[in-house]
Protein backbone atom coordinates (compact mmCIF):
# COMPACT_ATOMS: atom_id res chain seq x y z
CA UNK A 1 128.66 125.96 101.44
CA UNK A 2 129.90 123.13 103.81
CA UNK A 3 133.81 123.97 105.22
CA UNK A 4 135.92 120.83 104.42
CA UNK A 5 139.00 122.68 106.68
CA UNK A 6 138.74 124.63 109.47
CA UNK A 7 142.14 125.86 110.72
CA UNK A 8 141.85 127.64 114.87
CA UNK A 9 144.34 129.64 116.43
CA UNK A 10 147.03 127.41 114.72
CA UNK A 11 150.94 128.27 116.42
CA UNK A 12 153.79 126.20 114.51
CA UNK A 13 156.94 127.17 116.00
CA UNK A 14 160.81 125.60 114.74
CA UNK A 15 163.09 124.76 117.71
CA UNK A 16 166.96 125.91 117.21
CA UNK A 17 168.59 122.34 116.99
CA UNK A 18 171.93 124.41 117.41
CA UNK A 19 171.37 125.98 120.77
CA UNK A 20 169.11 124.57 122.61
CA UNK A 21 168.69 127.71 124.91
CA UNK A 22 167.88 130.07 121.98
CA UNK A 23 164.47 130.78 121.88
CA UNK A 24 162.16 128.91 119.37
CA UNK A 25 161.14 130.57 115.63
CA UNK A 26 157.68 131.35 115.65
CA UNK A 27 156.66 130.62 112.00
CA UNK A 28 152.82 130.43 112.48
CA UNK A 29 150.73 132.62 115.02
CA UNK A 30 147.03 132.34 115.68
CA UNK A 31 146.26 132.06 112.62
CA UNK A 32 142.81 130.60 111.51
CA UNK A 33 140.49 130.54 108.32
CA UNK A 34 138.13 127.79 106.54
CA UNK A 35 138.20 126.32 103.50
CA UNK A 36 134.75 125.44 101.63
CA UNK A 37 134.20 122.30 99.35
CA UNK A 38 135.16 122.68 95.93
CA UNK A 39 136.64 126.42 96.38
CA UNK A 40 140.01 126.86 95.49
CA UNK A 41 141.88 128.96 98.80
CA UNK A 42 144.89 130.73 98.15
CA UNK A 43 147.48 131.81 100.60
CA UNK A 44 149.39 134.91 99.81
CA UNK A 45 152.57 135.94 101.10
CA UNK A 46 156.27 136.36 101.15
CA UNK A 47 158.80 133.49 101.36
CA UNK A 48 159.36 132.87 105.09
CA UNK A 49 155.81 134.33 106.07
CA UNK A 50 154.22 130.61 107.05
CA UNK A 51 152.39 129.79 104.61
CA UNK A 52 154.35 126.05 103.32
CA UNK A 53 154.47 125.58 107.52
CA UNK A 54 150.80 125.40 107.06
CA UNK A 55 150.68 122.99 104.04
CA UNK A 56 153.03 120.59 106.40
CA UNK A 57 150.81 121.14 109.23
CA UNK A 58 147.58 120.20 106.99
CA UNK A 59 149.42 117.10 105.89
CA UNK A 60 150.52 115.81 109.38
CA UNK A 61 154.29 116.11 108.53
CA UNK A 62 154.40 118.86 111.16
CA UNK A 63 152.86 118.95 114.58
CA UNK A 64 151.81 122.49 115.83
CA UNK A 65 152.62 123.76 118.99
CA UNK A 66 148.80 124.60 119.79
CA UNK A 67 145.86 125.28 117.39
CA UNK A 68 143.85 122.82 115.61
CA UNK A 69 143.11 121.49 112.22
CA UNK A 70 139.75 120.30 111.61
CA UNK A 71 139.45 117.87 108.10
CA UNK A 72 135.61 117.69 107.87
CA UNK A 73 134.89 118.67 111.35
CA UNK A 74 137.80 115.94 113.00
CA UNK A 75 141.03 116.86 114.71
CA UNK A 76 143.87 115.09 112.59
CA UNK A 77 145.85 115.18 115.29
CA UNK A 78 143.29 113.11 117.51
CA UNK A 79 142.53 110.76 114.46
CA UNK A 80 142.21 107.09 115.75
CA UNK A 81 144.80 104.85 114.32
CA UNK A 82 142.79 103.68 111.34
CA UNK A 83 141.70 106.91 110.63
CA UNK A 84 145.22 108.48 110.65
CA UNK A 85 145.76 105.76 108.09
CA UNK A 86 142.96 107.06 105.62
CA UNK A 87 144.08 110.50 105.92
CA UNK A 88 146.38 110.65 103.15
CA UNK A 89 143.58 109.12 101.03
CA UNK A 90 141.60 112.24 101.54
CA UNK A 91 144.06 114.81 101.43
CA UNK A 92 147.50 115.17 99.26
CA UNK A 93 150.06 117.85 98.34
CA UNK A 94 152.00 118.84 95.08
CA UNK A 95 155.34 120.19 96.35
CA UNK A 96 156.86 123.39 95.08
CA UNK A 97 159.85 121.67 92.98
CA UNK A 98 159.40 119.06 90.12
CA UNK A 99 162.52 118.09 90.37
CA UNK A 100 163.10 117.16 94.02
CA UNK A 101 159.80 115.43 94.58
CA UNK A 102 159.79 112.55 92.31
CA UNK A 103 162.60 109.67 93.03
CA UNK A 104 164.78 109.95 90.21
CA UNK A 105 165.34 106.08 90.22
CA UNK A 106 161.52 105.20 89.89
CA UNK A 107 159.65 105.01 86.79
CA UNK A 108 157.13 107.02 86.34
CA UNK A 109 154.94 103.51 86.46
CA UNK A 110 155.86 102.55 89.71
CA UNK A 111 156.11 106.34 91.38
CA UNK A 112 152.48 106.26 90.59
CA UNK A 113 151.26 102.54 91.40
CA UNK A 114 153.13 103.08 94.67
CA UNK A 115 150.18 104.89 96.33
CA UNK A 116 148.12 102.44 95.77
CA UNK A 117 150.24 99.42 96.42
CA UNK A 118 150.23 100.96 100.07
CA UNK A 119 146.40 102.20 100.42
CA UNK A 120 144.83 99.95 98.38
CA UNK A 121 143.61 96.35 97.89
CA UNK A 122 143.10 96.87 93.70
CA UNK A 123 144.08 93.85 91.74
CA UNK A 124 147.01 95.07 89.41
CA UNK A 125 145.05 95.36 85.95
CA UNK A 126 142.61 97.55 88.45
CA UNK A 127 146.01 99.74 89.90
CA UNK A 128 147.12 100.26 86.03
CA UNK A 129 143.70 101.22 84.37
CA UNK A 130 143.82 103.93 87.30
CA UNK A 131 147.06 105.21 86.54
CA UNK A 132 146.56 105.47 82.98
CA UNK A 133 143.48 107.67 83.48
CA UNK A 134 145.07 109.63 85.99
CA UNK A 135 148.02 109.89 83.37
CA UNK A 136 145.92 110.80 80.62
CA UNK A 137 143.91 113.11 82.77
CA UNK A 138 147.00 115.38 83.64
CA UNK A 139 147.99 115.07 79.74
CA UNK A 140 150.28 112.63 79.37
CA UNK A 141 150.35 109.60 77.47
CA UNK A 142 150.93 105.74 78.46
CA UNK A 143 154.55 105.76 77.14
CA UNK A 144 155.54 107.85 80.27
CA UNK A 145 154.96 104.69 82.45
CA UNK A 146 158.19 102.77 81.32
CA UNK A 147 160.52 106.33 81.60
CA UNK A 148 162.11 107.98 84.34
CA UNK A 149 161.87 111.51 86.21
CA UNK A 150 165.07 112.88 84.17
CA UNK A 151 163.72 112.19 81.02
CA UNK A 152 160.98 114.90 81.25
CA UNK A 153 160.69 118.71 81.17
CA UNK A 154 159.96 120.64 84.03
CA UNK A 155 156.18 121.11 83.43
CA UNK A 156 155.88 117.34 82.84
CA UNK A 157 157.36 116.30 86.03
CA UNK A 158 154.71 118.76 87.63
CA UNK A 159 151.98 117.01 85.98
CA UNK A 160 153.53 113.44 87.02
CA UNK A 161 153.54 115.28 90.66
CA UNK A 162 149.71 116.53 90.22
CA UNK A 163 148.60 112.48 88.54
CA UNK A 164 150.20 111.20 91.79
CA UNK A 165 148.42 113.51 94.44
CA UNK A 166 145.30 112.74 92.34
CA UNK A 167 146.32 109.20 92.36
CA UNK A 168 144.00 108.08 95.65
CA UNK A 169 141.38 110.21 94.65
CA UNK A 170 141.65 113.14 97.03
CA UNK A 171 138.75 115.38 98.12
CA UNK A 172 141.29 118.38 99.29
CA UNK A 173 144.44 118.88 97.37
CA UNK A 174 147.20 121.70 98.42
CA UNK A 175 149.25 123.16 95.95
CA UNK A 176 152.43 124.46 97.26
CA UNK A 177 154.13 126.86 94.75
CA UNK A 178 153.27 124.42 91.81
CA UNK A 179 154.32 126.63 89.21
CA UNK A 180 157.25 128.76 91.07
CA UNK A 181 159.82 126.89 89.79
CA UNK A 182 158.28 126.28 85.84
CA UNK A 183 158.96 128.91 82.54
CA UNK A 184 155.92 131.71 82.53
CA UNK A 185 154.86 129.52 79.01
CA UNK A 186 154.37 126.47 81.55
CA UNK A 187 153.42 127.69 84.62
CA UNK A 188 149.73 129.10 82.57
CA UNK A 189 149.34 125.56 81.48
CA UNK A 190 149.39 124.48 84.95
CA UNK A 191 147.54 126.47 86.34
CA UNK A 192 144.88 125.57 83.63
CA UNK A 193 145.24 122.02 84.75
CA UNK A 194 144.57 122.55 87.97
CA UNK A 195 141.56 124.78 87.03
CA UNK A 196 140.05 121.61 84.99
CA UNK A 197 141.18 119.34 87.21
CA UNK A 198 138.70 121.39 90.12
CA UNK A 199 136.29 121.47 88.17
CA UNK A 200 135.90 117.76 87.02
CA UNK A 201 137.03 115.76 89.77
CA UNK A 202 135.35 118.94 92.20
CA UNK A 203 138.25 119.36 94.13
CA UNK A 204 139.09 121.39 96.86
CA UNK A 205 142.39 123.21 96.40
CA UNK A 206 144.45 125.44 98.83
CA UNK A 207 146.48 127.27 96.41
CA UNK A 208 150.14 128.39 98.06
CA UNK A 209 151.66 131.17 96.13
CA UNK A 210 153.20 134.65 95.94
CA UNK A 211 152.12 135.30 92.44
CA UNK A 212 149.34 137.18 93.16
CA UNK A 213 148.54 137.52 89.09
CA UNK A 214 148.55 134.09 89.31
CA UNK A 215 146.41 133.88 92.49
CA UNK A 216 143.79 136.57 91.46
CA UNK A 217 143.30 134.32 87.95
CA UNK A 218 142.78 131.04 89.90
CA UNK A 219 141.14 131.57 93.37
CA UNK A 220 137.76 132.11 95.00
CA UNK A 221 139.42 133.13 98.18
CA UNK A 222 142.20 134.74 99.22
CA UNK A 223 144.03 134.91 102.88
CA UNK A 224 147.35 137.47 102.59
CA UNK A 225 149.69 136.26 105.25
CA UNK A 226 153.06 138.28 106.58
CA UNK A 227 155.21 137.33 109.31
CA UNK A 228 153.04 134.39 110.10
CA UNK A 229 149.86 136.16 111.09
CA UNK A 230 146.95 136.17 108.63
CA UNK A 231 146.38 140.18 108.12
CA UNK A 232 143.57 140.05 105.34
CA UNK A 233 140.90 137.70 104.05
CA UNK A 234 138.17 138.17 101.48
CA UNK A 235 136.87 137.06 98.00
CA UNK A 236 138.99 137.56 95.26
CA UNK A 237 137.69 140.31 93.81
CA UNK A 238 137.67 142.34 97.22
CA UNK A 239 141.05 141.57 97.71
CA UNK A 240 142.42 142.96 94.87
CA UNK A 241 139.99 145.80 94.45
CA UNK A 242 138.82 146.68 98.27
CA UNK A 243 141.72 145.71 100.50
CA UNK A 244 141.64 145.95 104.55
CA UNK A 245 144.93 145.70 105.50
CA UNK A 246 148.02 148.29 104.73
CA UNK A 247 150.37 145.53 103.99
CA UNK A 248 147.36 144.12 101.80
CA UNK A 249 147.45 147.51 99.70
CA UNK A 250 151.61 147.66 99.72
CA UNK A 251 152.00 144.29 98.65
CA UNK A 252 149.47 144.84 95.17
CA UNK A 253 151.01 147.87 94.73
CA UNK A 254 154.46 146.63 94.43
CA UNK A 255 153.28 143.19 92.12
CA UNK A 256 154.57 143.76 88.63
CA UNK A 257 151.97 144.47 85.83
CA UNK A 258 152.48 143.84 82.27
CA UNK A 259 151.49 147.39 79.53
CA UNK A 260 150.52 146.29 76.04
């Protein structure tokens, strides 16, 4: 199967803005792995172990310190100008929280024509036919258009979040901890979404999470990251059943199960 993303040696380091002679956070280190079309990837982890660094990396809102990121065999860090423009047409992000993402003073109309007012040419009967499939696609109906962020639950927002990274038609989409902040009853319909949503549109998704009951359900792949190295990397299934690494075996074994 043809890679889509090919991450090498990537090093993302934070500067201390505070003191500038304190040395720098190393949040990423030498870390590479691929990503084929239409697989869904899944990073593993604790909070703080590098994986959301990635996700900004991936999405140029971070610039690593050395490393590359290869979308379909191109450095997007050596993208020409027009190129760099197109980028975000092919690749978007759903952030962790619902309720921080979407501009509470938009309507849900304009939060999702706005995409396309900047990357597109569509005439506006073209823009709103698009939203309202994309609307309808994620399970919501037209009335949403005319309301605003506050006036939804939790799991809806998400969904507004998912029909506006699907908005431009994206070949990759990453998932950052989509369903972290949602109820257990709502995070399962999410993550159904998403599974559809693969499946029909044949999207690639990189999956961020520390669920792992959540990961093992939805992925093909998994990469278990701690401390910002990668430690483990295999299929599902060998993951969970055959893993390499200690911390790979310590962290399953402390994941809560559920006894019927």
């Amino acid at each position: 199967m043809e890679k889509i993303l090919e991450i090498k040696n990537l090093n993302i380091e934070y500067k201390n803005l505070k003191n500038a002679n304190q040395l720098s956070t190393k949040a990423v280190k030498n870390v590479s792995f691929s990503i084929k079309k239409g697989e869904i990837y899944a990073l593993a982890g604790e909070s703080g172990c590098g994986k959301s660094s990635i996700a900004k990396a991936i999405m140029r809102l971070l610039t690593p310190v050395s490393g590359e990121i290869l979308y379909e065999g191109e450095n997007i860090f050596e993208l020409s100008k027009k190129d760099a423009l197109l980028y975000p047409t092919k690749v978007q992000m759903v952030f962790q929280n619902p309720y921080s993402s979407l501009n509470p003073k938009m309507k849900i109309g304009d939060i999702l024509k706005e995409p396309l007012d900047i990357n597109t040419k569509y005439s506006k009967n073209h823009k709103l036919a698009i939203i309202k499939d994309v609307l309808n696609e994620v399970g919501l109906d037209n009335n949403a258009l005319s309301l605003y962020p506050h006036q939804f639950s939790g799991g809806q927002r998400q969904r507004i979040a998912i029909a506006r990274a699907l908005i431009l038609n994206p070949s990759l989409l990453i998932a950052d901890e989509p369903v972290s902040a949602l109820d257990a009853s709502i995070q399962a319909q999410i993550i159904n979404l998403l599974k559809d949503l693969k499946v029909k549109r044949n999207l690639t998704i990189l999956f961020i999470s520390h669920d792992l009951s959540v990961i093992k359900y939805l992925s093909d792949r998994v990469g278990i990251m701690y401390f910002g190295e990668l430690l483990d990397e295999n299929i599902t299934s060998s993951i969970f059943n055959f893993p390499h690494a200690e911390y790979t075996r310590k962290l399953l074994a402390a994941a809560p199960t559920i006894s019927l």
